[in-house]
Protein backbone atom coordinates (compact mmCIF):
# COMPACT_ATOMS: atom_id res chain seq x y z
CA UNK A 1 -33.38 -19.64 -104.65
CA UNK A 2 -35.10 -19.19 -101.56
CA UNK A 3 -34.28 -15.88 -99.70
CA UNK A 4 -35.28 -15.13 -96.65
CA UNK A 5 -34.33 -13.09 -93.38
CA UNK A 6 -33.27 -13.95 -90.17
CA UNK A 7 -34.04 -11.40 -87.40
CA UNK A 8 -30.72 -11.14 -85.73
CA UNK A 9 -28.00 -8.22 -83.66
CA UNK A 10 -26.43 -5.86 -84.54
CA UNK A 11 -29.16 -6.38 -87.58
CA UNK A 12 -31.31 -8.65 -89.62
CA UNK A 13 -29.62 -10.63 -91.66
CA UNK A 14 -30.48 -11.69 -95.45
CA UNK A 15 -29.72 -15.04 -96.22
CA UNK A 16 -30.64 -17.87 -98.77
CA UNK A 17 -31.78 -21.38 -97.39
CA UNK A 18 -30.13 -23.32 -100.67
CA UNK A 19 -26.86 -21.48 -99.53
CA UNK A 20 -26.38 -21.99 -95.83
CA UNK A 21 -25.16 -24.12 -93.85
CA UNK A 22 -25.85 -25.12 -90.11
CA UNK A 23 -22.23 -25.54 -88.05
CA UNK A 24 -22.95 -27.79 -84.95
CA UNK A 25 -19.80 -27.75 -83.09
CA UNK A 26 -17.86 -30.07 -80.95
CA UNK A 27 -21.20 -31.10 -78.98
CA UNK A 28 -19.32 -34.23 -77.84
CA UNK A 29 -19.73 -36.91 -74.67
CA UNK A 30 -16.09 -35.24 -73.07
CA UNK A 31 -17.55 -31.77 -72.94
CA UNK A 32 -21.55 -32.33 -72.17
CA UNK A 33 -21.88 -35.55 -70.17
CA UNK A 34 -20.95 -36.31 -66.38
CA UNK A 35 -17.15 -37.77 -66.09
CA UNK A 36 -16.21 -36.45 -68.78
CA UNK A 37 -13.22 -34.27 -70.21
CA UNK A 38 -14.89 -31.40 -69.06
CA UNK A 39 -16.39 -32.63 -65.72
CA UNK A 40 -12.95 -33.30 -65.05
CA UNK A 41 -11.25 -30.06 -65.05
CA UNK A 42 -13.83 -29.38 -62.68
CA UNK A 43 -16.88 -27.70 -64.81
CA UNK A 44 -20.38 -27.98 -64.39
CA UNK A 45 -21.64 -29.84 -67.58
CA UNK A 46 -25.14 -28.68 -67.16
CA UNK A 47 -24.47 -25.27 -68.31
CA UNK A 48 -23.44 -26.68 -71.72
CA UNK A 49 -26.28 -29.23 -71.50
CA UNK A 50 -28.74 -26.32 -71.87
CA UNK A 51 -28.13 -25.70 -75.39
CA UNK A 52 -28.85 -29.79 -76.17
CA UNK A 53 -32.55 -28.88 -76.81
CA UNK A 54 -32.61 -25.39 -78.78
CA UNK A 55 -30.02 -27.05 -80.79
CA UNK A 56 -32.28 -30.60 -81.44
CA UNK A 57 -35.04 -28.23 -82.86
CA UNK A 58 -32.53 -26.29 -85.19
CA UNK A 59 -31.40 -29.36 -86.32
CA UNK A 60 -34.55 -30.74 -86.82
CA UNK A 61 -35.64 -27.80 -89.13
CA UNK A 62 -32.80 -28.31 -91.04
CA UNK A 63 -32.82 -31.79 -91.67
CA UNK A 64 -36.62 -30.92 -92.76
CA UNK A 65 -35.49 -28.39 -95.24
CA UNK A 66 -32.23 -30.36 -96.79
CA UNK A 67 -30.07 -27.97 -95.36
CA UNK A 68 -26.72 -28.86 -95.41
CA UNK A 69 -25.88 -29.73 -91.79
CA UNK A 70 -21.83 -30.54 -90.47
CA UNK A 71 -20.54 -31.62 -87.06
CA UNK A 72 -17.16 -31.46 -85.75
CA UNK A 73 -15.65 -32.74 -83.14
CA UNK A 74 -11.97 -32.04 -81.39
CA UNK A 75 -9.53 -34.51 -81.19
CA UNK A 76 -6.72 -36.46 -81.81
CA UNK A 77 -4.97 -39.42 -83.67
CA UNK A 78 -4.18 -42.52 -80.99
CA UNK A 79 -0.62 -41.70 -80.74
CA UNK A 80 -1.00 -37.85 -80.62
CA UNK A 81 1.62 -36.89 -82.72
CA UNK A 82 -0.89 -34.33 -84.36
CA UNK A 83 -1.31 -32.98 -80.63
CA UNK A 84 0.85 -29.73 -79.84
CA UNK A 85 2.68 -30.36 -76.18
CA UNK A 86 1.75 -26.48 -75.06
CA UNK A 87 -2.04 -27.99 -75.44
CA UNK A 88 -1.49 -31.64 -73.26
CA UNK A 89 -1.34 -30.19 -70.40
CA UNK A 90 -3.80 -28.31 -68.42
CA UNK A 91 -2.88 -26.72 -65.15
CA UNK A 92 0.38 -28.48 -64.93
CA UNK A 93 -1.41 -32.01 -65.54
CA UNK A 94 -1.44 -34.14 -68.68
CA UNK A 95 -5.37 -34.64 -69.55
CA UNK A 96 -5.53 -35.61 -73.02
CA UNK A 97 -4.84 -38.99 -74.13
CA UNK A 98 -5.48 -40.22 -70.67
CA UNK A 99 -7.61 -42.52 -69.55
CA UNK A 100 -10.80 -41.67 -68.52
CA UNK A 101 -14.35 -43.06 -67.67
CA UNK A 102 -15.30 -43.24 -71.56
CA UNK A 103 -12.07 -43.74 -72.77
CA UNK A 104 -9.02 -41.84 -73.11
CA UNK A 105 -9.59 -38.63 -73.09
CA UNK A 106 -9.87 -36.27 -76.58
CA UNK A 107 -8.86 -39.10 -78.76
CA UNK A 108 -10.40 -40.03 -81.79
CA UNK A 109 -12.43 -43.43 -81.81
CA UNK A 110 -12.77 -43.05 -78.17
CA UNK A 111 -16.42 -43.42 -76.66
CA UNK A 112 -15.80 -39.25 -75.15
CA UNK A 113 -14.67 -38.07 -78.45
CA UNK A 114 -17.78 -39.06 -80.30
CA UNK A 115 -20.94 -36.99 -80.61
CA UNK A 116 -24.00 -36.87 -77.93
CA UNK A 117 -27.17 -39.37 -79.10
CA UNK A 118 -29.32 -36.58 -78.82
CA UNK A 119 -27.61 -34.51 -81.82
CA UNK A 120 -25.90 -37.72 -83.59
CA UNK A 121 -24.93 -36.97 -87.71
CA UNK A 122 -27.39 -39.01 -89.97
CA UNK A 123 -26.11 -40.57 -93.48
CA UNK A 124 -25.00 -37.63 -95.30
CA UNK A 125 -24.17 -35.12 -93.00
CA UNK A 126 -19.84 -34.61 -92.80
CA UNK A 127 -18.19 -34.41 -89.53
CA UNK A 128 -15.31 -32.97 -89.18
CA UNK A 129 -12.55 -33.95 -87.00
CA UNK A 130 -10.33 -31.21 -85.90
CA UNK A 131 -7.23 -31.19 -84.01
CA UNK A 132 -7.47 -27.54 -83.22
CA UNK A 133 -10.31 -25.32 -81.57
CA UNK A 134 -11.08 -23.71 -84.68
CA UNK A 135 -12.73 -25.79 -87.30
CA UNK A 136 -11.14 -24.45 -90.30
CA UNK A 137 -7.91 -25.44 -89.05
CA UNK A 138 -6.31 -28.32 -91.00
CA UNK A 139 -9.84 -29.50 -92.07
CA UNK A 140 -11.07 -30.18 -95.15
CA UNK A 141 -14.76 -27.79 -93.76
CA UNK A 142 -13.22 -25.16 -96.23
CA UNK A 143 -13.61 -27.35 -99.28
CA UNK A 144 -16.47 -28.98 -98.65
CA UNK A 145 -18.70 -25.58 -97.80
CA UNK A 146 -17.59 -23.97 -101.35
CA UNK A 147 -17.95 -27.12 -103.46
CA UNK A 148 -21.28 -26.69 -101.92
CA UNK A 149 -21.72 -23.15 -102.80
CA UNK A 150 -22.29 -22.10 -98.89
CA UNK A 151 -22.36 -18.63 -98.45
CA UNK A 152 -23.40 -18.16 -94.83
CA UNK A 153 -23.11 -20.57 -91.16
CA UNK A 154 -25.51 -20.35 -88.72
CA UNK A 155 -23.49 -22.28 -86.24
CA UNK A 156 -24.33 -23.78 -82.72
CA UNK A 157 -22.00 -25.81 -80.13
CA UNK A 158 -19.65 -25.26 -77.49
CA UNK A 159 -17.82 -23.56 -75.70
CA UNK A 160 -18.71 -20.17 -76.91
CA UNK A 161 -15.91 -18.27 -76.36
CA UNK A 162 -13.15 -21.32 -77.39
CA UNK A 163 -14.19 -23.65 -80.13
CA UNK A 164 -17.43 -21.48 -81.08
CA UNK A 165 -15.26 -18.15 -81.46
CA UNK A 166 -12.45 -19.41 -83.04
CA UNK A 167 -14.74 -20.98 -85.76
CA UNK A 168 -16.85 -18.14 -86.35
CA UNK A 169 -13.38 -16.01 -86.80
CA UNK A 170 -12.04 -18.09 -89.24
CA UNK A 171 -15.35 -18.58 -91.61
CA UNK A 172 -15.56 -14.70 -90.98
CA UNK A 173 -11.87 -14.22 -92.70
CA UNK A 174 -12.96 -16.74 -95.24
CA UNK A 175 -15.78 -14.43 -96.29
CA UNK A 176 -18.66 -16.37 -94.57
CA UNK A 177 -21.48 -14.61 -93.07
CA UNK A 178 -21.56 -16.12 -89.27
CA UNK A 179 -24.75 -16.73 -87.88
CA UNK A 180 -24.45 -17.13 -83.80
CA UNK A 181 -27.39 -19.20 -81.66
CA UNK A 182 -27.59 -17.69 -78.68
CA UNK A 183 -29.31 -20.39 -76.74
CA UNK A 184 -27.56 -23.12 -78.93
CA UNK A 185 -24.46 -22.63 -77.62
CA UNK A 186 -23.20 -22.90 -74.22
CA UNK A 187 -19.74 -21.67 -71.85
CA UNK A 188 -19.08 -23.62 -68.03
CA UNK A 189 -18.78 -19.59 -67.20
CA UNK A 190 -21.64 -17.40 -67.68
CA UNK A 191 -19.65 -14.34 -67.71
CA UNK A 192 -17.50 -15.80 -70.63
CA UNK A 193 -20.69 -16.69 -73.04
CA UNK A 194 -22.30 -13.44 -71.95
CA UNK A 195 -19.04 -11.97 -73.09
CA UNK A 196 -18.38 -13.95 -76.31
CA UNK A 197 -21.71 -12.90 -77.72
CA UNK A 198 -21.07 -9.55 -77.25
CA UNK A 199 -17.68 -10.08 -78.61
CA UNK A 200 -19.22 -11.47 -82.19
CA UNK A 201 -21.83 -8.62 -82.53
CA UNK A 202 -19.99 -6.09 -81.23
CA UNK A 203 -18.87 -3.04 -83.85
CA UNK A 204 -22.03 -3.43 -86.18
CA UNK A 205 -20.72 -7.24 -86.57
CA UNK A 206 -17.04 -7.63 -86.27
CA UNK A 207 -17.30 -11.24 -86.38
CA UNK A 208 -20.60 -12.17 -87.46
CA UNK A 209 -24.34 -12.10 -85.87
CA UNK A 210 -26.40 -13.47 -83.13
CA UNK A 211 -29.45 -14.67 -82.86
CA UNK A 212 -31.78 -17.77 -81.48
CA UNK A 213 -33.30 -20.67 -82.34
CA UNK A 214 -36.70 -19.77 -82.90
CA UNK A 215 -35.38 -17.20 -85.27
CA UNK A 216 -33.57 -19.44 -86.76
CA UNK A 217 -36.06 -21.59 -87.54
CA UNK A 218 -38.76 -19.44 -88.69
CA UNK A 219 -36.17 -18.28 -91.68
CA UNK A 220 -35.42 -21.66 -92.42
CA UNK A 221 -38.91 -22.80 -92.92
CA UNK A 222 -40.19 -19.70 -94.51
């Protein structure tokens, strides 16, 4: 055992090392580098790129401490048929499965769809390819946290209030205790990550906590 705390709002949170699990979520080429998926719809990228650092020296901690560590990523098969038609359009225009400058667009095996260098899994570490925003959602993440023995998520990625959200609301109805980086995680609008923290911590913890990377790291190597 190795217990610890994590100073975090609404409140500090207990946690054990051996039992949790750091979430890095959907930090992919589409959403965080120029021409991609998200560049495209018109986004700045550089507002997610800001959590590519705090994130490294989570990461890093973990790794140090043989925390388990999972990445996902959102996507979908080659021919799409795992791809819901309300969700292949944007604005009236078909995006994913596309072509774009690395690749077309949100598909698995495509140079967009895989993970940034700077935060890229090592041998050992799952990733999880989702079709949905949520990465519960017809995963296997569910599974492989209990036969694990996981017991709380201290999760970082983007978007905040999409893929970020949606994950922390389904590990919080599956009984995990969700752990929120503030500067780990990034929105292309400031209001809506200033908002979806709020959202997580609001009502002494509806969803889970929030907290930041140095935090983070000074319970993980205590």
């Amino acid at each position: 055992m190795s217990s610890t705390t994590i100073a975090a709002e609404p409140f500090d949170l207990d946690l054990d090392v051996s039992t949790t699990a750091l979430i890095i979520i959907d930090m992919q080429r589409d959403f965080l580098q120029p021409h991609g998926f998200g560049e495209l719809l018109g986004n700045d990228v550089s507002l997610l790129r800001s959590a590519i650092e705090p994130t490294r020296t989570v990461l890093d901690a973990a790794r140090a401490a043989t925390m388990l560590v999972v990445h996902t990523r959102e996507g979908h098969r080659p021919d799409l048929t795992d791809c819901p038609p309300a969700k292949l359009t944007r604005g009236g225009k078909t995006f994913i499965g596309t072509e774009g400058p690395m690749g077309r667009i949100l598909v698995r095996g495509e140079e967009g769809h895989d993970i940034i260098p700077e935060l890229y899994p090592i041998e050992g570490e799952p990733v999880i390819d989702k079709p949905g925003k949520g990465a519960f959602f017809e995963t296997d993440l569910h599974i492989i946290l209990q036969n694990r023995g996981i017991k709380t998520l201290i999760v970082c990625g983007v978007t905040t209030e999409v893929c970020v959200q949606s994950t922390v609301r389904e590990g919080n109805d599956r009984g995990y205790e969700c752990v929120v980086l503030e500067d780990c995680v990034g929105s292309y609008f400031p209001e809506f990550q200033a908002v979806g923290l709020e959202m997580i911590k609001a009502q002494g913890g509806i969803f889970g906590w929030v907290s930041t990377s140095q935090h983070a790291i000074g319970a993980i190597a205590s």
